[in-house]
Protein backbone atom coordinates (compact mmCIF):
# COMPACT_ATOMS: atom_id res chain seq x y z
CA UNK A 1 -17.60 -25.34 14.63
CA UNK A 2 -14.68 -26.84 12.57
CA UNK A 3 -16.57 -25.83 9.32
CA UNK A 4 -15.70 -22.35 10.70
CA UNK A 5 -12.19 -22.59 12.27
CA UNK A 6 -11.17 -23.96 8.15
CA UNK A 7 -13.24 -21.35 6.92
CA UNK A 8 -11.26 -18.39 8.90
CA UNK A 9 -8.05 -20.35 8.75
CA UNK A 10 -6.36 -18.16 6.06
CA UNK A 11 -7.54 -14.90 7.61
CA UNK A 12 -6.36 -15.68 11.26
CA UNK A 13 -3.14 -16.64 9.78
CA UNK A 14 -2.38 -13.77 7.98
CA UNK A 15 -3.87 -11.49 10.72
CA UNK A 16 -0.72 -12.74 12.93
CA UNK A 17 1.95 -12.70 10.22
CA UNK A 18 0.86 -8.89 9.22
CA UNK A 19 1.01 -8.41 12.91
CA UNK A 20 4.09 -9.20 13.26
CA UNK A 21 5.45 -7.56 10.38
CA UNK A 22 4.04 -4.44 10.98
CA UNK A 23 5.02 -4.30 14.70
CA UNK A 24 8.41 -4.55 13.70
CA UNK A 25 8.34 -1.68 10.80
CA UNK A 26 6.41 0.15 13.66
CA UNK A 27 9.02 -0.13 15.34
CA UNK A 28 11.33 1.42 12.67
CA UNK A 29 9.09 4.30 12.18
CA UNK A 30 8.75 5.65 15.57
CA UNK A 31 12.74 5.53 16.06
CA UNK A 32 12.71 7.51 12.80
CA UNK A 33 10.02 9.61 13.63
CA UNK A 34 8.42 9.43 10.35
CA UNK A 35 4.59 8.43 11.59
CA UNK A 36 2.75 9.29 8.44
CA UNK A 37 4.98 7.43 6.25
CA UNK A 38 2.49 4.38 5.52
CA UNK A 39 -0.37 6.58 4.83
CA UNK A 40 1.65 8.10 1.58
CA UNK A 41 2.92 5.25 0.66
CA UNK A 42 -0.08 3.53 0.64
CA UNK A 43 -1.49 6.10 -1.78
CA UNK A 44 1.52 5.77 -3.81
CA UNK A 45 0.76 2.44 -3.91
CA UNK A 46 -2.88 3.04 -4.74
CA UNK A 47 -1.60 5.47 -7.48
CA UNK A 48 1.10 2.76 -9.07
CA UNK A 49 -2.33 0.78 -9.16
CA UNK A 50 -4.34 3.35 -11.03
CA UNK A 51 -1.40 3.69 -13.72
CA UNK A 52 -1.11 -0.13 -14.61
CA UNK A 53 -4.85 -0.47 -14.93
CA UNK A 54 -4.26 2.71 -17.40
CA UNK A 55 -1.77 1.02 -18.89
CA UNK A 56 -4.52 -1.78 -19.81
CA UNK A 57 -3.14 -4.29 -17.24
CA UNK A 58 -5.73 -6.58 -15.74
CA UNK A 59 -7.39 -5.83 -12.11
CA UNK A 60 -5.28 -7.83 -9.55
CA UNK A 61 -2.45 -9.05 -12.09
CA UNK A 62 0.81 -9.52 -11.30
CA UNK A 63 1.84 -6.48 -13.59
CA UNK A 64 -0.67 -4.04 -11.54
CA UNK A 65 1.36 -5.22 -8.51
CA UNK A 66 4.51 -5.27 -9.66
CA UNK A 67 4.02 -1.40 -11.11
CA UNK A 68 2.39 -0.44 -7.66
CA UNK A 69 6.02 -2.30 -5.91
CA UNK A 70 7.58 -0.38 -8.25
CA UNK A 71 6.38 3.05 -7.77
CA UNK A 72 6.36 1.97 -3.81
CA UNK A 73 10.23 1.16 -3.98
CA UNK A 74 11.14 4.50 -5.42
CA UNK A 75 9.22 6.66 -3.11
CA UNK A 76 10.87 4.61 -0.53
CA UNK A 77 14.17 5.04 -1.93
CA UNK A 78 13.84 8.77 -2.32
CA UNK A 79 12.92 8.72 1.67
CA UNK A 80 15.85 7.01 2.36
CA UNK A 81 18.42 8.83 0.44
CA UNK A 82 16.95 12.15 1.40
CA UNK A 83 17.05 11.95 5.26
CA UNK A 84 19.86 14.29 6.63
CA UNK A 85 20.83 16.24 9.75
CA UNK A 86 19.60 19.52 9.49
CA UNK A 87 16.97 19.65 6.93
CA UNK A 88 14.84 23.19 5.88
CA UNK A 89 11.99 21.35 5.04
CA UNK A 90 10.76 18.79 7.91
CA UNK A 91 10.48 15.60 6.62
CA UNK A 92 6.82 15.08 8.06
CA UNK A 93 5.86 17.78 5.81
CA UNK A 94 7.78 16.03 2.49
CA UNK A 95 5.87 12.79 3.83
CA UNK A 96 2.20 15.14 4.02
CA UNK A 97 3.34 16.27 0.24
CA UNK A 98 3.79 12.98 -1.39
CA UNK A 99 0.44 11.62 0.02
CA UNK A 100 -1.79 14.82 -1.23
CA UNK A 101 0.07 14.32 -4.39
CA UNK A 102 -0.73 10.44 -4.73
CA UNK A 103 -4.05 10.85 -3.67
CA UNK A 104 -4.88 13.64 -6.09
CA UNK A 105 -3.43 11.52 -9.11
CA UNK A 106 -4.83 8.53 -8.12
CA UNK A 107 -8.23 10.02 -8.20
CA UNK A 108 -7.74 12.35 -11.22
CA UNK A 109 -6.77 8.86 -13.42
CA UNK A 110 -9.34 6.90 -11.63
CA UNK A 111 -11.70 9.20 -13.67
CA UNK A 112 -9.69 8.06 -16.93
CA UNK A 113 -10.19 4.17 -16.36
CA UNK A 114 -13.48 2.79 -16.67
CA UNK A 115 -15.05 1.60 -13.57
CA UNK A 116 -12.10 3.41 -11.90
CA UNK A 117 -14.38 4.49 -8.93
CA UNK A 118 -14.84 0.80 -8.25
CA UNK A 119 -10.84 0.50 -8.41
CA UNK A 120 -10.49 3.39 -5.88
CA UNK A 121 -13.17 1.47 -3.81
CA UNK A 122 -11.46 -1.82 -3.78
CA UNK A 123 -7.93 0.13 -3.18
CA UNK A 124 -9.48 2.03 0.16
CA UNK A 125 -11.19 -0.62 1.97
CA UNK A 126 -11.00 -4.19 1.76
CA UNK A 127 -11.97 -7.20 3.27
CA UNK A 128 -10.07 -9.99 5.33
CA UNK A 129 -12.24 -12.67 5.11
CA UNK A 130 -11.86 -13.40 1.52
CA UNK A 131 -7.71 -14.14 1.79
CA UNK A 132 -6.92 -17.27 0.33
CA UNK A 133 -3.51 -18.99 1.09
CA UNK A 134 -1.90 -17.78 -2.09
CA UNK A 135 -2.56 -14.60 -0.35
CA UNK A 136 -1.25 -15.76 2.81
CA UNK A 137 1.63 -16.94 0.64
CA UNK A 138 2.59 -13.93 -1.01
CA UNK A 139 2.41 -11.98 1.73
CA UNK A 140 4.74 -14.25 3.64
């Protein structure tokens, strides 16, 4: 039984601190009223991904991550500078834009990278119970 509590340790532990932290950006985004935010920038994210691994960086580097942060940051930054009063466009439908575009160029260079269907795999879904505590780490 303690075998299994060690074993899950890292997972459990970063199950609560991204609970937190997301509660509390949840928070943000319903006052804003931007719901669909995460969902394009996690395909932004995804697509920063797809362009270091074109760019011959190694799967799960440091560089891949810090070009994914980097193209994150920016589409984050354009958000933020761009939200007025009385806009034409919605925002919502800015938001719906920038995810159909990251999703269509993440898959179009996934094609370009070999293996990049595995990539686009690994990017989708993933799997808690391999975290290890430099994950838990990082994250924190």
């Amino acid at each position: 039984m303690i075998e299994n509590i060690i074993f899950l340790a890292a997972p459990i532990t970063i199950s609560v601190l991204l609970a937190g932290i997301l509660s509390y950006f949840g928070n943000h985004i319903l006052t804003r009223g931007i719901i669909f935010i995460d969902i394009a920038l996690a395909q932004i994210a995804a697509l920063g991904t797809m362009i270091g691994l074109l760019a011959g960086l190694a799967e799960g580097s440091t560089g891949v991550e810090l070009v994914s942060l980097i193209f994150t940051l920016a589409v984050i930054s354009i958000f933020a500078l761009t939200k007025f009063e009385k806009q034409v466009i919605p925002q919502e439908a800015i938001i719906g834009i920038i995810y159909g575009l990251g999703l269509g160029l993440a898959m179009l260079l996934a094609e370009k990278i070999p293996g990049g269907s595995n990539y686009i795999t690994k990017t989708i879904t993933g799997n808690i119970l391999w975290v290890t505590w430099g994950d838990v780490i990082s994250s924190a």
